[in-house]
Protein backbone atom coordinates (compact mmCIF):
# COMPACT_ATOMS: atom_id res chain seq x y z
CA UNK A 1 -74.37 -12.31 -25.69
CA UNK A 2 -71.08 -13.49 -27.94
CA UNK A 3 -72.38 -11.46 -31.06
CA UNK A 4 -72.99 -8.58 -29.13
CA UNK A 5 -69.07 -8.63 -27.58
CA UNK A 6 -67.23 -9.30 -30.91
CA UNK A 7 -69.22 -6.21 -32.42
CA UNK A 8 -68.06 -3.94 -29.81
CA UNK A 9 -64.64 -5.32 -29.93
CA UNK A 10 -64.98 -4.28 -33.82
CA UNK A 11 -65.96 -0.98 -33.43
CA UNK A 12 -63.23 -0.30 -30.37
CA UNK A 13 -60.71 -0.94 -33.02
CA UNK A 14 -61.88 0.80 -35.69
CA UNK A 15 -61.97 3.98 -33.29
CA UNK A 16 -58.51 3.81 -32.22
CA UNK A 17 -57.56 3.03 -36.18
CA UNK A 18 -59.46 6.30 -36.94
CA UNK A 19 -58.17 8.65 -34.50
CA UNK A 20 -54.53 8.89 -36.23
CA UNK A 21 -56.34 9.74 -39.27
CA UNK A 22 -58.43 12.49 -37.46
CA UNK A 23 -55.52 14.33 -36.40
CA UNK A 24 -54.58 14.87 -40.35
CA UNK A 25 -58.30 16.51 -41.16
CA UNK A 26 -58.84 20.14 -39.95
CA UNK A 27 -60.72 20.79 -37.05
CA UNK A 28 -64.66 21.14 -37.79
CA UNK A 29 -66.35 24.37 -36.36
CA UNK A 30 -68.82 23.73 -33.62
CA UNK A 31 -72.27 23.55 -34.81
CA UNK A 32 -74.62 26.70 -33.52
CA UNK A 33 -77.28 25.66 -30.98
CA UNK A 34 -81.10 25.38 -32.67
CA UNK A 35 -82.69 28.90 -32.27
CA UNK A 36 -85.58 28.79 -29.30
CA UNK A 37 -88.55 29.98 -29.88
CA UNK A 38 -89.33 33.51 -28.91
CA UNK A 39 -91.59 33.88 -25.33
CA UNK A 40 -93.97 36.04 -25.70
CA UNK A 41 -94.06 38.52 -23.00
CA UNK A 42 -97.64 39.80 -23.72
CA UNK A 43 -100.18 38.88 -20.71
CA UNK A 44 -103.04 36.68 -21.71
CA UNK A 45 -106.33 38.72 -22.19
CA UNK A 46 -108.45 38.52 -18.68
CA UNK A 47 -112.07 37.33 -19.18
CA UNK A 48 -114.36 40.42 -19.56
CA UNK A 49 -115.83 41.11 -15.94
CA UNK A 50 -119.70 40.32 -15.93
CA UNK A 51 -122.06 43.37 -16.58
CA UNK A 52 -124.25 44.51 -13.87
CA UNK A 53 -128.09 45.18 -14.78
CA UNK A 54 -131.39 43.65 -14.56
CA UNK A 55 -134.22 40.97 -16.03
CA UNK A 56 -137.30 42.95 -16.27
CA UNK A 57 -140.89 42.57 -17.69
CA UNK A 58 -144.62 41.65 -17.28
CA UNK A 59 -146.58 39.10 -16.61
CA UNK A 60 -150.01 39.46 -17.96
CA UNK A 61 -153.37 37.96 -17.59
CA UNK A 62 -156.13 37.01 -19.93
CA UNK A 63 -159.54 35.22 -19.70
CA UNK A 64 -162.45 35.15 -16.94
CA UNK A 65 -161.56 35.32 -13.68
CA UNK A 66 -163.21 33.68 -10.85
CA UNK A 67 -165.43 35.30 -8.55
CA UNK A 68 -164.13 36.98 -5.39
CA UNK A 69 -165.23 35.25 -1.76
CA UNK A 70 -166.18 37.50 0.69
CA UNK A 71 -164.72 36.61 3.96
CA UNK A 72 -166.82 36.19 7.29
CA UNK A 73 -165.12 38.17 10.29
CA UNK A 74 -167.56 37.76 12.66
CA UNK A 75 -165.01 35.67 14.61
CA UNK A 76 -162.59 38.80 15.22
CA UNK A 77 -163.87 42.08 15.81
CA UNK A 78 -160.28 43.44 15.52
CA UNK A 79 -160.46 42.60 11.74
CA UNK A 80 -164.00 43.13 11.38
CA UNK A 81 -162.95 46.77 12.60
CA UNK A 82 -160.40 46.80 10.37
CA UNK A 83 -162.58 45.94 7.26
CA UNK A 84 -165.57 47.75 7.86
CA UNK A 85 -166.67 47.68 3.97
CA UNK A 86 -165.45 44.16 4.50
CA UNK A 87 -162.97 41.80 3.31
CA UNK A 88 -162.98 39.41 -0.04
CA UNK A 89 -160.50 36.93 -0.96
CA UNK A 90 -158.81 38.06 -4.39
CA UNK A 91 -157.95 34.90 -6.33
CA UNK A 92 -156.42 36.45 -9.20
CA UNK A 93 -155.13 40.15 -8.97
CA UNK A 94 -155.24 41.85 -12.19
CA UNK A 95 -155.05 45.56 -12.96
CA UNK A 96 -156.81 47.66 -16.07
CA UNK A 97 -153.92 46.79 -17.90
CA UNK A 98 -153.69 43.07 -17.99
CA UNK A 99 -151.02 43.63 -15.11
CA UNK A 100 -151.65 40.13 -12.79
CA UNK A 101 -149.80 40.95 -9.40
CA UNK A 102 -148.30 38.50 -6.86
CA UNK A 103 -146.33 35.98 -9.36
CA UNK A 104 -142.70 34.75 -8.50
CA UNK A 105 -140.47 34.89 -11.58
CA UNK A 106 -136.92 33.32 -10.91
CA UNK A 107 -134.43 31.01 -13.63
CA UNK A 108 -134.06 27.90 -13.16
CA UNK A 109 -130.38 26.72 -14.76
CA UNK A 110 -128.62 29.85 -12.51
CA UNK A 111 -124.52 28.89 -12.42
CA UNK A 112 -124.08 26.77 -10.12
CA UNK A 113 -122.10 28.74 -7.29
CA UNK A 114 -121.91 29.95 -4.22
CA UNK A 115 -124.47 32.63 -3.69
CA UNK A 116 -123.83 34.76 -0.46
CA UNK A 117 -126.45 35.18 1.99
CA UNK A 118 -128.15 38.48 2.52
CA UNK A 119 -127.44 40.10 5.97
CA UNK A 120 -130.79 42.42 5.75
CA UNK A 121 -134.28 39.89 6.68
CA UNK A 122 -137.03 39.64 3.93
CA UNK A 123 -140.15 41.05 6.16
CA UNK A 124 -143.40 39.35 6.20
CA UNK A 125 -146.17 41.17 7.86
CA UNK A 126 -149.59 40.87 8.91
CA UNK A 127 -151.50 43.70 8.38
CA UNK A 128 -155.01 44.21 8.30
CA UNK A 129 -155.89 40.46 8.81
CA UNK A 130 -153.75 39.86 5.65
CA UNK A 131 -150.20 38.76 4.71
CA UNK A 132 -148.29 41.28 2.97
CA UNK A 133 -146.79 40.04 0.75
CA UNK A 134 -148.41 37.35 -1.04
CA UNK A 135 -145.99 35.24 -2.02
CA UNK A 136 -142.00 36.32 -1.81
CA UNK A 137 -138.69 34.78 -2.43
CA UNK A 138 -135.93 34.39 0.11
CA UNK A 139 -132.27 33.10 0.12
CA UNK A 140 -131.72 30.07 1.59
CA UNK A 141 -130.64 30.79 5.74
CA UNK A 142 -131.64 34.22 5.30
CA UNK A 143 -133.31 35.36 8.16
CA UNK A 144 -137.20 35.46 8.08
CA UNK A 145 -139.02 39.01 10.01
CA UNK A 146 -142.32 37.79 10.48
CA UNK A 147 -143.90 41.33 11.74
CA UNK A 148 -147.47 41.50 13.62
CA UNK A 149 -148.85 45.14 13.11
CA UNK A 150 -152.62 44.05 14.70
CA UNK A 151 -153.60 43.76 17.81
CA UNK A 152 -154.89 40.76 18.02
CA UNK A 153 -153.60 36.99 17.82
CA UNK A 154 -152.29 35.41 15.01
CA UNK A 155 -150.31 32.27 14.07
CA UNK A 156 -147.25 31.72 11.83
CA UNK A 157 -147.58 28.42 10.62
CA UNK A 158 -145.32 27.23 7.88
CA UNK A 159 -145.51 23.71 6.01
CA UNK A 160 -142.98 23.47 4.22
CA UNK A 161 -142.21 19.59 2.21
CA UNK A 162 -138.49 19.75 2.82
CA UNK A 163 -137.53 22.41 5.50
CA UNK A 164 -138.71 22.07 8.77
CA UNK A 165 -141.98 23.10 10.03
CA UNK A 166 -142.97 26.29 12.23
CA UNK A 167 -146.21 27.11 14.39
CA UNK A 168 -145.96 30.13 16.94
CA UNK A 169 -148.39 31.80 17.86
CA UNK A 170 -147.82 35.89 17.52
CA UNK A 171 -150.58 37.77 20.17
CA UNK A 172 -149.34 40.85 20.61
CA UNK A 173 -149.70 44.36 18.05
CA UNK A 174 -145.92 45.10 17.24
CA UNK A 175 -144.20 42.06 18.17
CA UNK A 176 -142.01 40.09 15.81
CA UNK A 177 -140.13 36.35 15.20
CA UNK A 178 -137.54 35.47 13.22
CA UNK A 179 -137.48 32.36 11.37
CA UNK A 180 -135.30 30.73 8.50
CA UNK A 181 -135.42 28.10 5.57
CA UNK A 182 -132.33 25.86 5.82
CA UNK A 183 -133.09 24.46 2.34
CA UNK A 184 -134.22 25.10 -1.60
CA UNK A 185 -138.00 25.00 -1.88
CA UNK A 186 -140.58 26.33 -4.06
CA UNK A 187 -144.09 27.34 -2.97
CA UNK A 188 -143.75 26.77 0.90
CA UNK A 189 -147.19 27.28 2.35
CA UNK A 190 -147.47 29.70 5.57
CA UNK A 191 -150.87 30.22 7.30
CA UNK A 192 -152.84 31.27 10.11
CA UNK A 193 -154.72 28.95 11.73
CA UNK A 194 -156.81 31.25 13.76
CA UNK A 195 -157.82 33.41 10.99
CA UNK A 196 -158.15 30.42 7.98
CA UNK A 197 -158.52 32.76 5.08
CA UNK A 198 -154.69 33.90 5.61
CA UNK A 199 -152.22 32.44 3.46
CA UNK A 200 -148.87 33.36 1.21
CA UNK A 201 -146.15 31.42 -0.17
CA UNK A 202 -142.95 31.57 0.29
CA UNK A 203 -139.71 30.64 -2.39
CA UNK A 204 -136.49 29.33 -0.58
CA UNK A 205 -134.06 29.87 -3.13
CA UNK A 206 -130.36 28.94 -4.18
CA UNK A 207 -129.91 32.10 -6.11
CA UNK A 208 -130.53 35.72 -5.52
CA UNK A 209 -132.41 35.95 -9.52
CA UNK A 210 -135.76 36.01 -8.57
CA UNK A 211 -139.12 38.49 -8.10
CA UNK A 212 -142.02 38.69 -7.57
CA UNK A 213 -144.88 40.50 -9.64
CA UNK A 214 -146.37 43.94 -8.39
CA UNK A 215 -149.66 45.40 -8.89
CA UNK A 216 -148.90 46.05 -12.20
CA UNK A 217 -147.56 42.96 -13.26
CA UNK A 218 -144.08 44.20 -13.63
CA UNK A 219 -140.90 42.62 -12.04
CA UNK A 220 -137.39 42.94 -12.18
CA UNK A 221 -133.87 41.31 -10.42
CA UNK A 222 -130.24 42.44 -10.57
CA UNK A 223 -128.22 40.18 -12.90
CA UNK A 224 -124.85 40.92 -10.84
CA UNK A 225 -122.92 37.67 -11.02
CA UNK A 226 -124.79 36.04 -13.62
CA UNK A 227 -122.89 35.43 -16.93
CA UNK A 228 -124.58 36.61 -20.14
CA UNK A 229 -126.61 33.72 -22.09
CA UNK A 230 -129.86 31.93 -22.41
CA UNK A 231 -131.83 31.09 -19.09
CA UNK A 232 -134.79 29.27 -18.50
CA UNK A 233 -137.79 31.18 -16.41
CA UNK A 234 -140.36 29.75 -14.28
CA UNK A 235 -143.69 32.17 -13.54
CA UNK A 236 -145.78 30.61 -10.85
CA UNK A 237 -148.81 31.97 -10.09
CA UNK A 238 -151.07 30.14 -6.80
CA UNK A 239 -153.76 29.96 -9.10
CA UNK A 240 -153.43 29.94 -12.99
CA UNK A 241 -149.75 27.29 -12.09
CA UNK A 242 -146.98 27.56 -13.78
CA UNK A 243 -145.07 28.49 -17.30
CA UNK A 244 -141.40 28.64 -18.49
CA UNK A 245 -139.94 31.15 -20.97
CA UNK A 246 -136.56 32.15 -22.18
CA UNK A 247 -134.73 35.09 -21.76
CA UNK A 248 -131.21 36.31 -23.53
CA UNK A 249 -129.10 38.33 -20.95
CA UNK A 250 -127.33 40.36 -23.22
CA UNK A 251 -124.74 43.06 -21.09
CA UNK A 252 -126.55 42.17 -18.31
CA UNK A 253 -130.05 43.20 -19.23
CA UNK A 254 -132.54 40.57 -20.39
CA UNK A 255 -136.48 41.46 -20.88
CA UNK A 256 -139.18 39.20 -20.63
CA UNK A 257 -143.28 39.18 -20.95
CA UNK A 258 -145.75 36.60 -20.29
CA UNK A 259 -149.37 36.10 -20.43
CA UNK A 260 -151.37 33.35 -18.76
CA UNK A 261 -154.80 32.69 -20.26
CA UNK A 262 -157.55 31.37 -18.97
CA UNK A 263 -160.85 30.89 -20.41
């Protein structure tokens, strides 16, 4: 504390000594301010808006396949009507192609956003003592239109792992439910239980990039809102599984093919 008062008592008198001296030197010009650097005034580059197109290919089939099961109808004369040539169960669907029908494609590392919800329903009908389709995918809370176009009783009976359960019972030709899936699932099992040879699978889904397979094997889904980059694809098929491939969406197209083999 005593150093620190002595110094400043030093340099107080060698100020005052100095400032008789500084009247005798000419007057220094005031230094410039330091240039700034110049702003630039030219608007950062937006990110280039995400091409609208489509994934698109083929899933194939190869190999044996298992004999069809002919169906007994005998307990409905509606669809014993309706099938007079009768009915067979069609394990794997494949046309003269290779084409195998009734696969769900759909990636499985989407973005993770917020998808909206489709106002229109995804229809499932039942039609000849069949579900049409045979397996489909469906956002999330989008409304289900489960459609009965015969005229005689069926059941809607969904068992899902996650979402909740359903069972109504549909007996009149033209009458319709509506139903919903409040969560994610894959492969949701729905059924009749009066007619036991009835079946389809539904796909609750997160995203809207998913398809499934037609006769021919082909498929596609609109890449609107999907970035362009490397996704992983899952093909499921109720019989032959499962299988993952890549595709490259490149200005929003990707393509993809697939074969499952079995021997």
């Amino acid at each position: 504390m005593l150093r620190k008062t002595t110094v400043s008592t030093f340099l107080a008198a060698v100020v005052i000594g100095g400032m008789s001296l500084a009247a005798d030197e000419p007057t220094a010009a005031p230094v410039a301010p330091a240039a700034q650097p110049a702003t630039s005034t030219v608007p950062a580059k937006e990110a280039a808006p995400v091409a609208a197109g489509r994934v698109a290919g083929v899933v194939h089939f190869k190999g044996e396949r298992p004999k069809e099961d002919a169906v007994d109808l005998n307990a409905d004369p509606v669809c014993a009507g309706l099938h007079p040539d009768g009915l067979h169960r069609t394990h794997i669907d494949v046309d003269d192609k290779g084409g195998l029908a009734d696969c769900f494609v759909f990636l499985t590392d989407a973005p993770d956003a917020k998808y909206a919800t489709p106002d229109e329903p995804v229809e499932l009908d039942q039609e000849g003592c069949t579900y049409h389709p045979q397996v489909f995918g469906i956002m999330k809370k989008q409304t289900l239109k489960i459609v009965n176009s015969d005229a005689t009783l069926h059941n809607i009976h969904a068992v899902p792992r996650t979402n909740k359960e359903f069972n109504t019972a549909m007996p009149t030709k033209g009458g319709s439910v509506e139903k919903e899936f409040k969560k994610a699932e894959e492969a949701i099992q729905i059924k009749c239980d009066v007619h036991p040879w009835m079946m389809t699978y539904a796909f609750s889904m997160e995203h809207p990039f998913f398809a499934s397979t037609a006769a021919d094997g082909s498929f596609s889904f609109s890449t609107e809102g999907l970035p362009d980059g490397e996704y992983t694809v899952k093909i499921w098929h109720r019989v032959l599984g499962e299988a993952t491939e890549k595709v490259k969406v490149e200005g929003g197209n990707g393509k993809l093919e697939h074969t499952f083999e079995r021997k």
